[in-house]
Protein backbone atom coordinates (compact mmCIF):
# COMPACT_ATOMS: atom_id res chain seq x y z
CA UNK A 1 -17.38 -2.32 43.99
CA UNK A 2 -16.31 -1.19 40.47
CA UNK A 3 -12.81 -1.83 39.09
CA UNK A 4 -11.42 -0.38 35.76
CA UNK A 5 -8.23 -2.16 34.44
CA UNK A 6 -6.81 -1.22 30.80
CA UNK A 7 -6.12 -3.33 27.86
CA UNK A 8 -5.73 -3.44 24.49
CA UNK A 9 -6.80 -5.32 21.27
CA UNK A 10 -5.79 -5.77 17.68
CA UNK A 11 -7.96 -5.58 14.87
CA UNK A 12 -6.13 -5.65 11.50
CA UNK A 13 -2.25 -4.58 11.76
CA UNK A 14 -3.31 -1.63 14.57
CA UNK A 15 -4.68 -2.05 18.07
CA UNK A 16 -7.44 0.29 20.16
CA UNK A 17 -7.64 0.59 23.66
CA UNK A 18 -10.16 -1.99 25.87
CA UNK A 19 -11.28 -0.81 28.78
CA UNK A 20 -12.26 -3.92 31.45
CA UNK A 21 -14.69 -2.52 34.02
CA UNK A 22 -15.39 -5.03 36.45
CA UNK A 23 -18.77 -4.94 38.51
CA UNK A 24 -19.35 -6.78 41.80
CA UNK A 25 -22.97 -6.74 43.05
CA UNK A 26 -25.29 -8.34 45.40
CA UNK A 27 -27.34 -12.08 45.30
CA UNK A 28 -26.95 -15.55 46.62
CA UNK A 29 -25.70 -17.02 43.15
CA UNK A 30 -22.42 -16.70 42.34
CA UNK A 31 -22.58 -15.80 38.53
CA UNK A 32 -19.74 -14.14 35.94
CA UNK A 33 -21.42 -12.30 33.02
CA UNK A 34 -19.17 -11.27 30.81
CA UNK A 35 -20.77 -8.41 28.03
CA UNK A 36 -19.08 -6.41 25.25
CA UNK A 37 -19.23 -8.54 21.65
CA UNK A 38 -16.91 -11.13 23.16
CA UNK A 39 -15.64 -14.18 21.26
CA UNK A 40 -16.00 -17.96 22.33
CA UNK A 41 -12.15 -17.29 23.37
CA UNK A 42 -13.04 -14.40 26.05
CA UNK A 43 -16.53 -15.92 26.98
CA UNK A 44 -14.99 -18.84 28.39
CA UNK A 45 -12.37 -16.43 30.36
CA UNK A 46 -14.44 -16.77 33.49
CA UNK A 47 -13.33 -20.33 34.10
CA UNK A 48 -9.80 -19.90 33.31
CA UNK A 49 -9.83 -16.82 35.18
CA UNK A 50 -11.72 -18.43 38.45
CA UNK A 51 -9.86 -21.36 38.29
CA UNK A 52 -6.76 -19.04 38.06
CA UNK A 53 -7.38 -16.89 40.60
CA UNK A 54 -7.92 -19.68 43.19
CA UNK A 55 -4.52 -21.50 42.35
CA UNK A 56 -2.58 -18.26 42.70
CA UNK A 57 -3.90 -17.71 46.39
CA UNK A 58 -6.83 -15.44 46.08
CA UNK A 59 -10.83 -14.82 45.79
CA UNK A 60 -12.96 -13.74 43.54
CA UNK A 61 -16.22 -11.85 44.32
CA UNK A 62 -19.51 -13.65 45.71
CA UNK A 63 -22.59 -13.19 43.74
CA UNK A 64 -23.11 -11.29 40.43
CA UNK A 65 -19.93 -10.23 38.53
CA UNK A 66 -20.69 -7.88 35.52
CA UNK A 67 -17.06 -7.91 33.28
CA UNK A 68 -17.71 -5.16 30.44
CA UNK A 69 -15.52 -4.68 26.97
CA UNK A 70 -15.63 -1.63 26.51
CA UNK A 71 -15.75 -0.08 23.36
CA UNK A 72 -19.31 -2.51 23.02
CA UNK A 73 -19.55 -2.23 19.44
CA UNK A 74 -16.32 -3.87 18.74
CA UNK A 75 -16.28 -7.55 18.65
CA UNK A 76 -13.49 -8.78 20.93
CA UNK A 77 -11.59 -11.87 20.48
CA UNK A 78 -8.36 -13.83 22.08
CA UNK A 79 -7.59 -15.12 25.41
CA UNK A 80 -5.48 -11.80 25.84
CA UNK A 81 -8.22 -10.11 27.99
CA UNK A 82 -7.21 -12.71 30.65
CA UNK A 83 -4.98 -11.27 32.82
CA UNK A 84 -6.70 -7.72 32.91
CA UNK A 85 -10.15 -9.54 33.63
CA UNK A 86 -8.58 -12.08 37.02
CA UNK A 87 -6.99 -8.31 38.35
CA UNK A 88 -10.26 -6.85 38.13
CA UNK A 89 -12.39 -9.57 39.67
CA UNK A 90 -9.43 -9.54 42.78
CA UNK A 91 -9.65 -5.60 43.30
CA UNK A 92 -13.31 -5.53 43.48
CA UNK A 93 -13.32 -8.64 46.02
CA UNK A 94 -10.50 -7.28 48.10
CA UNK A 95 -12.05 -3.78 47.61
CA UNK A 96 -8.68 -2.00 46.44
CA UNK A 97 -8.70 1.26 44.84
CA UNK A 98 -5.51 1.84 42.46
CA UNK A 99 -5.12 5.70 42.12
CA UNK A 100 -2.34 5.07 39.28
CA UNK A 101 -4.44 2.06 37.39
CA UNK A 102 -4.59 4.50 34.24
CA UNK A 103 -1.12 4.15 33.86
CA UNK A 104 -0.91 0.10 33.48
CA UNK A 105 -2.00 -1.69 30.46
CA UNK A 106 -2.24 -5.64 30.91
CA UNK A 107 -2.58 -8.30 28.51
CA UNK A 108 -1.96 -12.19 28.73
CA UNK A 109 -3.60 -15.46 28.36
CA UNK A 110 -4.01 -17.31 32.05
CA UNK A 111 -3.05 -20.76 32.66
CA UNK A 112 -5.18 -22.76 35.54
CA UNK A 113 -2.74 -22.40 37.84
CA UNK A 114 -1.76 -18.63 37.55
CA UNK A 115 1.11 -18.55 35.01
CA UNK A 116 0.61 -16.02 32.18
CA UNK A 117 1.21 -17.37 28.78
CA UNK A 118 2.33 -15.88 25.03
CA UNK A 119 -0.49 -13.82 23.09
CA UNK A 120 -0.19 -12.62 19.97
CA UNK A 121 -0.03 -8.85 18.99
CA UNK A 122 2.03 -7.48 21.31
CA UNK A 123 3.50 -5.00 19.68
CA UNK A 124 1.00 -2.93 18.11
CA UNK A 125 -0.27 -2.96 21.01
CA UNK A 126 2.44 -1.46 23.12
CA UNK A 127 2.09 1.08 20.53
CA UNK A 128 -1.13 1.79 21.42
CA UNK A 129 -0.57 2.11 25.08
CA UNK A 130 1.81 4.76 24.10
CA UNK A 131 -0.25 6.86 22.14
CA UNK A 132 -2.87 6.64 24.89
CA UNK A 133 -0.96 7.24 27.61
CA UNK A 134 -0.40 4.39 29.45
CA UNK A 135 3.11 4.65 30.15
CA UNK A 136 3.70 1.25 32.23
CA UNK A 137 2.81 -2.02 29.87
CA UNK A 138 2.47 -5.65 31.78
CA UNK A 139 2.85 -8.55 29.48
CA UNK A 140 3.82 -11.81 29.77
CA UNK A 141 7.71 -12.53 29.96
CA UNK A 142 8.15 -14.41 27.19
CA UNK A 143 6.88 -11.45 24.98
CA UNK A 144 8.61 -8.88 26.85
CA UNK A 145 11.07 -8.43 24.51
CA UNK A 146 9.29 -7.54 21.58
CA UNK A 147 6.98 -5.11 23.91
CA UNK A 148 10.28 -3.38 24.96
CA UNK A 149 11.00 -2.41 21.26
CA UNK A 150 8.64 0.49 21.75
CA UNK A 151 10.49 3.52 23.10
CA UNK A 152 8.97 5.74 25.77
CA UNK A 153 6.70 3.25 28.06
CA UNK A 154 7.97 0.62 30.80
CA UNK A 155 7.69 -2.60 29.96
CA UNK A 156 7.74 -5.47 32.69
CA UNK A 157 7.33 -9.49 32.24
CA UNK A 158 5.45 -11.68 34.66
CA UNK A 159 5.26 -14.97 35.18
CA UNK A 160 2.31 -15.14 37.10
CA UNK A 161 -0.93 -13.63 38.13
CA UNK A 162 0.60 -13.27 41.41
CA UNK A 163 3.93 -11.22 40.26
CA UNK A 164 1.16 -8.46 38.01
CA UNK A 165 -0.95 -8.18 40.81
CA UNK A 166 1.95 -6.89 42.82
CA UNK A 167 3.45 -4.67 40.23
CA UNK A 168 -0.28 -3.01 40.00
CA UNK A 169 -0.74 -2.54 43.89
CA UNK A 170 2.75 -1.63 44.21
CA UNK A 171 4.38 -4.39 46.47
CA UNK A 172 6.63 -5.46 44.34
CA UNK A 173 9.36 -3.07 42.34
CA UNK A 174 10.84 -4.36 39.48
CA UNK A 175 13.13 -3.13 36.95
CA UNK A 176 11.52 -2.64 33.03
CA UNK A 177 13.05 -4.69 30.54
CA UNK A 178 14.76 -2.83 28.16
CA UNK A 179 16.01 -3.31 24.62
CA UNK A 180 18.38 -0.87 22.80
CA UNK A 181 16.05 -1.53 19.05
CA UNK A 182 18.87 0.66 17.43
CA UNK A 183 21.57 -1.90 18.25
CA UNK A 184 19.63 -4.84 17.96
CA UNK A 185 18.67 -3.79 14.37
CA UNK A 186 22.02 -3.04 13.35
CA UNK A 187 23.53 -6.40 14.84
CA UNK A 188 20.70 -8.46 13.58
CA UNK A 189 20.69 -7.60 9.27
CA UNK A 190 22.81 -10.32 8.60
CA UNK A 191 21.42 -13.41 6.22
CA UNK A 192 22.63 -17.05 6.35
CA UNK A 193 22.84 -17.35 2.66
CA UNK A 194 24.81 -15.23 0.18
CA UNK A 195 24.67 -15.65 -3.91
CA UNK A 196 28.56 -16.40 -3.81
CA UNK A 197 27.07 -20.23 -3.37
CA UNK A 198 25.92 -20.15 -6.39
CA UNK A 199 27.91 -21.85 -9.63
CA UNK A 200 27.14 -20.84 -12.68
CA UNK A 201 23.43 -19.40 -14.13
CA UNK A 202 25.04 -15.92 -14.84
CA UNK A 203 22.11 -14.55 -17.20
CA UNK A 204 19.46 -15.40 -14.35
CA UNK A 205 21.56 -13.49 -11.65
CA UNK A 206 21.17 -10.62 -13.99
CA UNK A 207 18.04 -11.00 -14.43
CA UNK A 208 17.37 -10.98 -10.32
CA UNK A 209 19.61 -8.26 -9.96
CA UNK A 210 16.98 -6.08 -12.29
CA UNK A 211 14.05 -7.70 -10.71
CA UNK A 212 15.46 -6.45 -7.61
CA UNK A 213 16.35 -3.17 -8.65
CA UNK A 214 13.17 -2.23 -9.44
CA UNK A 215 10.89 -4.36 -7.68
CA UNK A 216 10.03 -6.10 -10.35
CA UNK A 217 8.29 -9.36 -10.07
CA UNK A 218 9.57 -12.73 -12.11
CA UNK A 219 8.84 -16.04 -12.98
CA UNK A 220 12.07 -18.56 -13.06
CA UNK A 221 11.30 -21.50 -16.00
CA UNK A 222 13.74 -24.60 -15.88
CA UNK A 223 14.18 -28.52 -15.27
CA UNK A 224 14.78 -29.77 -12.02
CA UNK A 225 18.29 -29.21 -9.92
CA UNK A 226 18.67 -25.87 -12.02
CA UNK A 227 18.32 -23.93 -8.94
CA UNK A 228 15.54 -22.17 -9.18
CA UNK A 229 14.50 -22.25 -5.20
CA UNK A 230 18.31 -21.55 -4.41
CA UNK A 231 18.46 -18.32 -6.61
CA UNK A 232 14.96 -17.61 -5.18
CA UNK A 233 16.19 -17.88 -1.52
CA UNK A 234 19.20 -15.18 -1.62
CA UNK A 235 16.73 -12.94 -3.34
CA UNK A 236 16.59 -10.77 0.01
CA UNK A 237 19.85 -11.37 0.12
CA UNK A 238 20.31 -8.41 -2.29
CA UNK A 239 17.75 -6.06 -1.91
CA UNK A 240 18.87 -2.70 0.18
CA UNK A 241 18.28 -3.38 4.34
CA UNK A 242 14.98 -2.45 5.53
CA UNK A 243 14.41 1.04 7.25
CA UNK A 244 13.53 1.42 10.74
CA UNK A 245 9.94 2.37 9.64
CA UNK A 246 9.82 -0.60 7.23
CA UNK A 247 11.08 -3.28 10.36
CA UNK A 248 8.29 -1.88 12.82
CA UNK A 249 5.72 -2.06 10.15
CA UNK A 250 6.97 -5.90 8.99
CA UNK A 251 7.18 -6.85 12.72
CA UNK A 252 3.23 -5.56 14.21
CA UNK A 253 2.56 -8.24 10.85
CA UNK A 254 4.24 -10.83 12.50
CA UNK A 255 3.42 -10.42 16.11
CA UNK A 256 -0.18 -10.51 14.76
CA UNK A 257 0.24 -13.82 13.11
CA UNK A 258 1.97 -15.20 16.26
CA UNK A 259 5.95 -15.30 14.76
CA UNK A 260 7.47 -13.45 16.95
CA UNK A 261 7.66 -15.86 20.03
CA UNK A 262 11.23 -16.78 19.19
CA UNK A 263 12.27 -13.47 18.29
CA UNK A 264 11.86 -9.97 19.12
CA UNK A 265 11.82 -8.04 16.25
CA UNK A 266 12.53 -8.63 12.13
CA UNK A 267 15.38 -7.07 11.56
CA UNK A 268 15.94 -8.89 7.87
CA UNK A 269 13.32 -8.88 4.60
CA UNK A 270 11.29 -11.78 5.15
CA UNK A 271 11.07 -14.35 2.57
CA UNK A 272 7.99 -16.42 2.50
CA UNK A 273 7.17 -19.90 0.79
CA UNK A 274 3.93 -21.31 0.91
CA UNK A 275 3.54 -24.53 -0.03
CA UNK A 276 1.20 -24.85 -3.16
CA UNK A 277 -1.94 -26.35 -1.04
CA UNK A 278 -1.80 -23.29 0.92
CA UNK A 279 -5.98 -21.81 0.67
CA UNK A 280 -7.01 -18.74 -0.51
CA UNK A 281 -7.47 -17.06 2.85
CA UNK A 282 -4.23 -18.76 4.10
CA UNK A 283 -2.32 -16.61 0.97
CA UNK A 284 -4.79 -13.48 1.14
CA UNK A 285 -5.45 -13.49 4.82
CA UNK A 286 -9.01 -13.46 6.22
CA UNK A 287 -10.51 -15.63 8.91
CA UNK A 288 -13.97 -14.83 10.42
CA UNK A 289 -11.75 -12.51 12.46
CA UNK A 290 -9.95 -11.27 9.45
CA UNK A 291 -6.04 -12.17 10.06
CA UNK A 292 -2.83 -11.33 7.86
CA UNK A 293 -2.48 -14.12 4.64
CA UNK A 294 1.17 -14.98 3.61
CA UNK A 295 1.26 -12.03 0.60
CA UNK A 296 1.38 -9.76 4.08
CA UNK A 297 3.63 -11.28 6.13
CA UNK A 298 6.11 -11.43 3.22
CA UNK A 299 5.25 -7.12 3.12
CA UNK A 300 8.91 -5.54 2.31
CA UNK A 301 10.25 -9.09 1.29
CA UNK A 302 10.04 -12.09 -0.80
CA UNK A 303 7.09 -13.49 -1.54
CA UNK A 304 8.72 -16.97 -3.07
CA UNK A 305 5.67 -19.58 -5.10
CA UNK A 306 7.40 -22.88 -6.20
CA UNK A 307 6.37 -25.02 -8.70
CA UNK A 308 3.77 -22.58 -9.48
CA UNK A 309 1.50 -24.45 -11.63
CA UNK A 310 0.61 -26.86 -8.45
CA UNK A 311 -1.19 -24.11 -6.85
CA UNK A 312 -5.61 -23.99 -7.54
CA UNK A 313 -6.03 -21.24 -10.00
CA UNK A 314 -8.74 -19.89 -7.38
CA UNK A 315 -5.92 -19.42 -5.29
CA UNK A 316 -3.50 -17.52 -7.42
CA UNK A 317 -6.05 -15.10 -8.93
CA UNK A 318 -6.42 -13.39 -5.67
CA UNK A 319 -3.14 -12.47 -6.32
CA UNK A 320 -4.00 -9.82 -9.31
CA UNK A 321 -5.39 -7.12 -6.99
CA UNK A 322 -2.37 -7.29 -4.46
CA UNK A 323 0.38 -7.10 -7.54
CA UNK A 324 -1.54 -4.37 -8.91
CA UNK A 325 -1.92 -2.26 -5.30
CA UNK A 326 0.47 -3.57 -3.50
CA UNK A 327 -1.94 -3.95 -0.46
CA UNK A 328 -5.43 -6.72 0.18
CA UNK A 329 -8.49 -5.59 1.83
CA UNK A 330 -10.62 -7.83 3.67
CA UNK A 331 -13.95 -8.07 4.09
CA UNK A 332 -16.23 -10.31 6.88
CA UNK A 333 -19.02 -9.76 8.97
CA UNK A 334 -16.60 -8.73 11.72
CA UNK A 335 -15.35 -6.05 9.71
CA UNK A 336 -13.34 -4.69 6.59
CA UNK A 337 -10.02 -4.56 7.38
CA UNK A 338 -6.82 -3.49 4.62
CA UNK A 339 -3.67 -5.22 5.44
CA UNK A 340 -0.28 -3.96 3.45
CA UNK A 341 1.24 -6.19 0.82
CA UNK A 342 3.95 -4.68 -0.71
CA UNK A 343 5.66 -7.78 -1.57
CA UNK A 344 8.44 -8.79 -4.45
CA UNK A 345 7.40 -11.86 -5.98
CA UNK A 346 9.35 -14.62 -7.23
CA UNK A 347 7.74 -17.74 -8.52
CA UNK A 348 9.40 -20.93 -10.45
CA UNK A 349 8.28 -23.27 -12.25
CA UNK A 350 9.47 -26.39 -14.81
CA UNK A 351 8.62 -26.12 -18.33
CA UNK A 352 6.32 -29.45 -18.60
CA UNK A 353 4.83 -31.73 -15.84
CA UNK A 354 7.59 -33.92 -16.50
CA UNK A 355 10.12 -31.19 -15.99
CA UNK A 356 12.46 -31.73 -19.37
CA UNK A 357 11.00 -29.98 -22.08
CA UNK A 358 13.38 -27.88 -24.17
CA UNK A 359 15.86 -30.05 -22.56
CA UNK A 360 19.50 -30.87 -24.77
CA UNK A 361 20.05 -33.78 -22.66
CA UNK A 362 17.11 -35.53 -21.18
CA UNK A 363 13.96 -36.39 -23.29
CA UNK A 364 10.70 -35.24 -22.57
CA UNK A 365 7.96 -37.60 -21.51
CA UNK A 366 5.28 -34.77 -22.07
CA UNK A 367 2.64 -34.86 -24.99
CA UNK A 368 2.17 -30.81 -26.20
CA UNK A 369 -1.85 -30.96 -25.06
CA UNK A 370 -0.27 -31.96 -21.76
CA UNK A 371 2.69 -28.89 -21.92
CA UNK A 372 -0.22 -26.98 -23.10
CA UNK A 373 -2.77 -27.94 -20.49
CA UNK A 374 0.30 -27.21 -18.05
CA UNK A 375 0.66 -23.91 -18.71
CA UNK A 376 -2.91 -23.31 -18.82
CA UNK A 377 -3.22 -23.44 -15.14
CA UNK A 378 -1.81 -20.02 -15.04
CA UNK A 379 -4.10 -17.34 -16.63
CA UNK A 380 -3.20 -14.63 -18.98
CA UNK A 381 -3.87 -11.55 -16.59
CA UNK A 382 -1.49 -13.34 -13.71
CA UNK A 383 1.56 -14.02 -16.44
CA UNK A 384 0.81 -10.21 -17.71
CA UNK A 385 1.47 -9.02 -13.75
CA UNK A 386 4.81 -10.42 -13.77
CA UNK A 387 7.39 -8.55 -14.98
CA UNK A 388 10.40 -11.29 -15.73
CA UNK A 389 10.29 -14.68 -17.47
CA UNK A 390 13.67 -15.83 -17.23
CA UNK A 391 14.80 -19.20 -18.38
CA UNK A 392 17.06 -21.18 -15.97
CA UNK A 393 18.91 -24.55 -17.83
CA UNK A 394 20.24 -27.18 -16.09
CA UNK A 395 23.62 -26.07 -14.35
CA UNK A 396 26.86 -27.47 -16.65
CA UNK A 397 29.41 -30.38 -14.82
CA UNK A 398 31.74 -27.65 -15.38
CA UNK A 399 29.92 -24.72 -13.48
CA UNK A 400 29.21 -27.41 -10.66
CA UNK A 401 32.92 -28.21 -10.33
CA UNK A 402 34.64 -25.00 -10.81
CA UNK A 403 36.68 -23.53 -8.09
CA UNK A 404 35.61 -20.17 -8.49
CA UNK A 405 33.14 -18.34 -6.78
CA UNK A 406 30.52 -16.31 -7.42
CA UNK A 407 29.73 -12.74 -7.05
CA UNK A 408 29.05 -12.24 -3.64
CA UNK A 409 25.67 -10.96 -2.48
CA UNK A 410 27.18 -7.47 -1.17
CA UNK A 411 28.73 -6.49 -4.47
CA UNK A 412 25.00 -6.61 -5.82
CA UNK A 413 23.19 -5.47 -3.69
CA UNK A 414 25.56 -2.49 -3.82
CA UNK A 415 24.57 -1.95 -7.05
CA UNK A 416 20.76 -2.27 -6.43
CA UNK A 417 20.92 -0.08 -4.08
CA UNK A 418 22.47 2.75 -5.61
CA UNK A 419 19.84 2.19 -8.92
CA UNK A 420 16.96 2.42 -5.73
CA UNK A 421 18.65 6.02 -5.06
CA UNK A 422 18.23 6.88 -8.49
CA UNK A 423 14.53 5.90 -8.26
CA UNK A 424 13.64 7.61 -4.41
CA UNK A 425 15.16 10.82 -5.80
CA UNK A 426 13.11 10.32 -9.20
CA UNK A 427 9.75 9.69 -7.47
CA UNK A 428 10.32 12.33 -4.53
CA UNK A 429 7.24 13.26 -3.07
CA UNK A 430 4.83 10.24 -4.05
CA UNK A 431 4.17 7.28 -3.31
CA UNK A 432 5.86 5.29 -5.57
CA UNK A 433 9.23 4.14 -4.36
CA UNK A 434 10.11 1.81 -7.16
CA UNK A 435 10.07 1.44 -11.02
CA UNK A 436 7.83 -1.48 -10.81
CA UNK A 437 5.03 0.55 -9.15
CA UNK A 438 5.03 4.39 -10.53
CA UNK A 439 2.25 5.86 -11.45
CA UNK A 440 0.42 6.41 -14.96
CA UNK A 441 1.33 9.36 -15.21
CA UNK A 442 5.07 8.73 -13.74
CA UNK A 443 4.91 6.36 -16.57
CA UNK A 444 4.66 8.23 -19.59
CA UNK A 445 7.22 11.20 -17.72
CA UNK A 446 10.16 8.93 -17.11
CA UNK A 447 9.81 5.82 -19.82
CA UNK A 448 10.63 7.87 -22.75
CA UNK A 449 12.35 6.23 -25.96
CA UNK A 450 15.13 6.94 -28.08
CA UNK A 451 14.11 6.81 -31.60
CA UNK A 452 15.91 2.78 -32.03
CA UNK A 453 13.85 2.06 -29.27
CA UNK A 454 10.65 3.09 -30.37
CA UNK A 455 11.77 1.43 -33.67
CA UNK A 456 12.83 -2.00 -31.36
CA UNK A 457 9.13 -1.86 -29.08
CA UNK A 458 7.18 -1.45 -32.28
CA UNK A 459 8.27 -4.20 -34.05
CA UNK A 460 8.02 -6.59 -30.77
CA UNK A 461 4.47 -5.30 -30.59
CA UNK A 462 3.54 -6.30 -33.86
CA UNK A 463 5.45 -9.12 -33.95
CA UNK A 464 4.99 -10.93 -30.65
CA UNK A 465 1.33 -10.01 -30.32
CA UNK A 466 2.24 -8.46 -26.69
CA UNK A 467 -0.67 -6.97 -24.46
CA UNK A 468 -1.17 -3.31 -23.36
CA UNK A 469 0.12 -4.76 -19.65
CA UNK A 470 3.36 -6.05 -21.11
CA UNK A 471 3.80 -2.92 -23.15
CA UNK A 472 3.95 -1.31 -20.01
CA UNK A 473 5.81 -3.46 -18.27
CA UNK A 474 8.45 -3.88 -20.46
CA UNK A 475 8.91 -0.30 -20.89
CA UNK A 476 9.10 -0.54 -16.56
CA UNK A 477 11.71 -3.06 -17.00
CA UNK A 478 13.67 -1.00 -19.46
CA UNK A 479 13.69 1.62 -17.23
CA UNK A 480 14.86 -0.34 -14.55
CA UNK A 481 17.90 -1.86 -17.09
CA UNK A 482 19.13 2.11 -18.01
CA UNK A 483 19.65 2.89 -14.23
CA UNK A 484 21.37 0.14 -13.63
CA UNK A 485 23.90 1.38 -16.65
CA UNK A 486 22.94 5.24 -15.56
CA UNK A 487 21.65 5.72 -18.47
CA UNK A 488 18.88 8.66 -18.53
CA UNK A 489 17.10 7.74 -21.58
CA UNK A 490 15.98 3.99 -22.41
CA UNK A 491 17.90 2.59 -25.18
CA UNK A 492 17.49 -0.15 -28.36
CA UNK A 493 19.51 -2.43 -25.52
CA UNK A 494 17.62 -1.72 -22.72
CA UNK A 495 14.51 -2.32 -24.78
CA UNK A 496 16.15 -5.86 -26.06
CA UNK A 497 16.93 -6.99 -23.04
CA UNK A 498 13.60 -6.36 -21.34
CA UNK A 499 11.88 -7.98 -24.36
CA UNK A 500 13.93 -11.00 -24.08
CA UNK A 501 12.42 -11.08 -19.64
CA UNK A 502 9.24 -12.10 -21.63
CA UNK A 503 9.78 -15.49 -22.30
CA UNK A 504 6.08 -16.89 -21.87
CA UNK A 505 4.85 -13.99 -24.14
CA UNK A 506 7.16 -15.01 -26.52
CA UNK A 507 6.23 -18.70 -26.66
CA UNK A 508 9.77 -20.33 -26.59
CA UNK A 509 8.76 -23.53 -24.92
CA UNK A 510 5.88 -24.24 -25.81
């Protein structure tokens, strides 16, 4: 007796279809082969699955039991091949023919005693039953939910191995969860934070507020208590909501890195902060089954590195590439696999290991080969890749006691989004979306100088001993600063101001 059940897998952000054919033969041994590039994970199936299969109530075949992966040259890995594989071992015993079994797709992890549990991936893989077809997805019911996001198939949840058998030999009718992903996306945008919390720092709002703008990356500089990591933390606070497109793409990132079991769907930029003994494949992704690093789960949000100097310089090197691409490919013996990384990144640091340098009121404890050796651990490339340096002093007595509020986070973001509009209709057509990431050529089209600021640039190049990167970057940032005043050329003050983001460059602290 053959049975064919269908599945699916992931393999980078996308999944492909598995098909399970399950083979039932002859001999006195009772033996489960399982064949098809499977994982530890799926080879031990066949005990779960047995073990399974006889605490929900049923049998599985006597003798030889062939369970094939099909496609065979992909490696397969997970226990989500669980579920699919107990159904097909209980057809071919019972000897059950399921005319409509091309319309079901199953995945779940099995419990010994027939309850389905949580996988990861769920998503892209409803997705993929879609495009192939399979109009009726069976998952289990605590990632229904996020399976139901997908428009156009039925999803159902089970419990049980019991309660998907039933649904597939149709003894059992239940209604498909649904989820209206319009509504939910419009009720869920909101953020717990908002920038009217914070007193004071007016010049580093600013400087955010450009940074967001234009998707420019920056590095926050001060003691500690200057609120760096609060300013950092209503970053997404202020940059425009995320498109449909851009939520769907976000969430298949986090259903692959197993985020989603609380929630459905990312609705809200995510904002990521590693802490700094985070490894290089835990920041890039990779894995011997290569899976999403923290620079891609923060894609279309914040990317946030504290007390950046902490982190191995191994570690924040692999960062160059993504910055540069804004996307990290992956290479193992199980494949090459590209994962987005469009990311904005924010990262803060204090000016000395003791924290006070530069300080009016508190002395430094800090040699200046120590500052120096300090500042080392950050190489010149990775400081060239970020766009801002932005100073951040310790907050006033004044500031922390005042009655007034700040600028709310609305009123900004209001204003960084209608500098974005300026920028989609500028790069129409191409890829680039934001200031921070045109083209070359885009480059020397739209940064054009007045005649004070080509006076203003080369006299900070000569000066300041700035590299061919921060040239460019600068000039990025400029560009950025004349939207925001809707300004079509780039100014002596938009110049000035962008200059004065370079605060590393410029060697004010150390």
């Amino acid at each position: 007796m053959l049975a064919k059940i269908y599945s699916a897998a992931v393999f980078g952000v996308d999944a492909y279809e598995v098909e399970i054919e399950v083979n039932s033969g002859g001999g006195m041994d009772t033996v489960i082969v399982v064949v098809g590039l499977p994982d530890t994970a799926v080879k031990e199936a066949k005990d779960r699955v047995t073990t399974s299969i006889s605490n929900s109530g049923f049998f599985w075949p006597a003798g030889r039991t062939t369970v094939n992966l099909a496609p065979a040259d992909v490696k397969k890995e997970g226990p989500s091949f669980d579920l699919p594989i107990a159904l097909g071992m209980i057809l071919c015993q019972e000897e059950k023919e399921i005319e409509n079994a091309a319309e079901f797709c199953f995945v779940g992890e099995l419990a010994l005693d027939g309850s389905v549990r949580a996988v990861r991936g769920v998503l892209p893989v409803a997705i993929e039953a879609r495009r192939r077809g399979h109009l009726k997805v069976v998952v289990p019911e605590a990632n229904a939910r996020e399976a139901a996001m997908v428009e156009g198939i039925d999803v159902y949840g089970v419990r049980n191995l019991r309660e998907a058998y039933s649904l597939l030999v149709g003894e059992r009718t239940v209604k498909p969860v649904r989820e209206d992903l319009a509504s939910f996306f419009q009720k869920h945008q909101n953020y717990e934070v908002d920038f009217a919390d914070v007193r004071g720092q007016n010049h580093v709002k600013r400087a955010i507020e450009i940074s967001a703008a234009g998707g420019h990356g920056m590095l926050l500089i001060g003691p500690p208590g200057s609120g760096k990591s609060m300013l950092s933390k209503r970053v997404p606070t202020i940059l425009p909501p995320m498109t449909m497109e851009e939520a769907i793409e976000t969430t298949k990132i986090h259903s692959i890195a197993g985020l989603l079991l609380e929630k459905s769907f990312v609705a809200t930029r995510p904002f990521r902060s590693p802490h700094h003994t985070v490894s290089d494949a835990g920041l890039l992704g990779g894995g011997a089954n290569p899976a999403p690093g923290e620079i891609s789960i923060a894609h279309h949000g914040v990317l946030f590195l504290d007390e950046l100097p902490e982190f191995k310089r191994t570690t924040l090197e692999v960062l160059r590439q993504p910055l540069e691409d804004g996307r990290v490919t992956v290479s193992r013996a199980a494949g090459t696999v590209t994962f987005p990384a469009e990311f904005m990144l924010v990262a803060a640091m204090t000016p000395c290991p003791c924290g006070f340098f530069g300080d009016p009121k508190r002395k430094c404890r800090c040699t200046p080969q120590q500052v120096e050796r300090y500042r080392d651990r950050i190489s010149g490339p990775l400081l060239d890749r970020i766009d801002l340096h932005v100073e951040a002093p310790a907050v006033s007595f004044d500031d922390l006691r005042s009655d007034e509020t700040g600028e709310p986070s609305a009123a900004i973001r209001a204003r960084v989004m209608e500098c974005r509009a300026i920028q989609q209709k500028r790069f129409a057509g191409s890829k680039s979306r934001v200031n921070a990431r045109m083209s070359s050529q885009q480059f020397r089209q739209f940064c054009t100088l007045d005649s004070e600021g080509e006076g203003m640039l080369r006299m900070a190049m000569d000066r300041l001993n700035f590299s061919a990167r921060a040239h460019d970057r600068i000039l990025k940032v400029a560009r950025t600063i004349a939207d925001l005043a809707g300004s079509e050329t780039i100014g002596a003050e938009h110049v000035g101001e962008a200059i004065q983001y370079r605060t590393l460059d410029r060697k004010l602290w150390a």
